[in-house]
Protein backbone atom coordinates (compact mmCIF):
# COMPACT_ATOMS: atom_id res chain seq x y z
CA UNK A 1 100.39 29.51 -26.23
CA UNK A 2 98.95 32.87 -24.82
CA UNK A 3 95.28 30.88 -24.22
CA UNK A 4 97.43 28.10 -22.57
CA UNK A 5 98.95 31.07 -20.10
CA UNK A 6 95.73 32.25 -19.71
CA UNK A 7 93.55 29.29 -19.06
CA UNK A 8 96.51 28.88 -16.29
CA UNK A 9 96.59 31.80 -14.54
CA UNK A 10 92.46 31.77 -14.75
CA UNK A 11 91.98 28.16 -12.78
CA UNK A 12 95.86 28.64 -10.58
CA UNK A 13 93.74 32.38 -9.92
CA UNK A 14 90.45 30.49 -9.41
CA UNK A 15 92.39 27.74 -6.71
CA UNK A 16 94.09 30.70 -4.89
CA UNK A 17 91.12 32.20 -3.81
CA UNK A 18 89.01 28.67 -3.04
CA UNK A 19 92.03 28.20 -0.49
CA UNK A 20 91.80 31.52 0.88
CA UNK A 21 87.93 31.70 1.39
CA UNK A 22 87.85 27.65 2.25
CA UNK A 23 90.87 28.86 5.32
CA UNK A 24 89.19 32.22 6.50
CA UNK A 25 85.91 30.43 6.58
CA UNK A 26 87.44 27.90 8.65
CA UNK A 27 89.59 30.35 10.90
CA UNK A 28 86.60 32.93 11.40
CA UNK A 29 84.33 30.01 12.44
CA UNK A 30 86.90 28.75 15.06
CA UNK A 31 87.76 25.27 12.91
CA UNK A 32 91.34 26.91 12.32
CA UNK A 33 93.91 28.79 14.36
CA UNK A 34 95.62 31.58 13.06
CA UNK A 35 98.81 30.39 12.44
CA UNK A 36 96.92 27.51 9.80
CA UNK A 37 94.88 30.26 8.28
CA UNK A 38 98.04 32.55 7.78
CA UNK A 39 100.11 29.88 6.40
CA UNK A 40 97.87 29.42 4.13
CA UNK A 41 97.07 32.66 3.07
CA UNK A 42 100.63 32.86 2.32
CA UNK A 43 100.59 29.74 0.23
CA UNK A 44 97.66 31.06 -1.60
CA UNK A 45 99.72 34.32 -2.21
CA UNK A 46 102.68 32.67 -3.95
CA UNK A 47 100.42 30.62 -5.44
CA UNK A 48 99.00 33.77 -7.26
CA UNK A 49 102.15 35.20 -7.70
CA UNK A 50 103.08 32.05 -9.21
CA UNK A 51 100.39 31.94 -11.26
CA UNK A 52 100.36 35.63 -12.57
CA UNK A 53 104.35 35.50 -13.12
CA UNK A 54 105.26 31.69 -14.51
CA UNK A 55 108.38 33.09 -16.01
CA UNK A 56 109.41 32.80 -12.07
CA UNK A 57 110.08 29.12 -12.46
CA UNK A 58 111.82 29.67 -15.98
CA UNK A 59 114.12 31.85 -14.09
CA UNK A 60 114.59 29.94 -11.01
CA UNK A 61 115.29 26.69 -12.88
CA UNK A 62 117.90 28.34 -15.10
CA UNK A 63 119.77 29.83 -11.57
CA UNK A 64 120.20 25.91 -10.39
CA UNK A 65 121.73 25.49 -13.36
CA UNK A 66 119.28 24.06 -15.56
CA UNK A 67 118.07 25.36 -19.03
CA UNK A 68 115.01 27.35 -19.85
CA UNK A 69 112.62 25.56 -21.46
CA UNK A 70 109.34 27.89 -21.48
CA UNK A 71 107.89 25.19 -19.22
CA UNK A 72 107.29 27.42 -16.56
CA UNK A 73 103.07 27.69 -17.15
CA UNK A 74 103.38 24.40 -17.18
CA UNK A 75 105.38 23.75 -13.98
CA UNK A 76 103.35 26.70 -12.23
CA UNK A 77 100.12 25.13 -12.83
CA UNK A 78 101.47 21.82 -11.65
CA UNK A 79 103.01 23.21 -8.04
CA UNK A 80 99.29 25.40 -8.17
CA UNK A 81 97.54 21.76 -8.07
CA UNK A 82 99.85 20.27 -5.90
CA UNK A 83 99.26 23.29 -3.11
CA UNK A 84 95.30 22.78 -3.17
CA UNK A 85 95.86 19.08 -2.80
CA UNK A 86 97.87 19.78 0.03
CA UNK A 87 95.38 21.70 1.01
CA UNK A 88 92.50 19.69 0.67
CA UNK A 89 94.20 16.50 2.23
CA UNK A 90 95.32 19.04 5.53
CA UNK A 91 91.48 20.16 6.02
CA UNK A 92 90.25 16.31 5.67
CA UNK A 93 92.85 14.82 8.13
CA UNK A 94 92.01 17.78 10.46
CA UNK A 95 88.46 16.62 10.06
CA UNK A 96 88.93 13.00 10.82
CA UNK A 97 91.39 13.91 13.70
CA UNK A 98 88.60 16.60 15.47
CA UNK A 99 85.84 13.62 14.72
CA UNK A 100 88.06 11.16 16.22
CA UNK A 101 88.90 12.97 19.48
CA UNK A 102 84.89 13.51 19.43
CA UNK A 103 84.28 10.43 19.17
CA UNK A 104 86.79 8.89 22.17
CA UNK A 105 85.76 11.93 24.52
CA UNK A 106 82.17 11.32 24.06
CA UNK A 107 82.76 7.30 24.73
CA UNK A 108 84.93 7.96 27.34
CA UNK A 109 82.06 10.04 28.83
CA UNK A 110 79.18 7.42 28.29
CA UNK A 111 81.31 4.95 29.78
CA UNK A 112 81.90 6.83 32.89
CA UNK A 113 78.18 7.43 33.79
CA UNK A 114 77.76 3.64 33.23
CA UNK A 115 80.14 3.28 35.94
């Protein structure tokens, strides 16, 4: 079980800081405002603490009244993988949305010279 915990806390560790240096990449080069970066520099920081600490969800599940089932590496490493994919999906539809309005300003320009 301890390699398990490990092995978790190594790639939730790992994910944390890809979203934190993928977000103040994108903030110090202008592609992201502050209030995206620091969001996610917060979500990267739970996710840590998350990560370092999984007997956090072991305790919060048994407050809402459920029972502890040592689950909580498990359960960590899930919500870790959901926050990147969150992450990863935000960054790609901001992408596609910044190509987009691009992409309409520069037609929107070429057909006004043709005019």
């Amino acid at each position: 079980m301890n390699f398990i915990l490990l092995a978790a806390q190594i790639v939730g560790g790992i994910l944390a800081l890809v979203v934190l240096a993928n977000s103040y990449d994108d903030y110090r080069r202008g592609k992201e405002s502050l209030q995206i970066f620091l969001f996610w520099a917060i979500t990267a920081a739970l996710i840590l603490i998350v990560t370092l600490f999984p007997q956090i969800i072991d305790i919060t599940i048994s407050k809402i009244g459920g029972q502890r089932t040592g689950l909580g590496t498990i359960f960590g490493l899930g919500l870790v993988f959901i926050f990147y994919l969150s992450y990863r999906i935000f960054v790609k539809a901001d992408r596609v949305e910044k190509d987009l309005t691009q992409l309409v300003q520069d037609l929107a320009l070429k057909d006004l010279k043709k005019k």
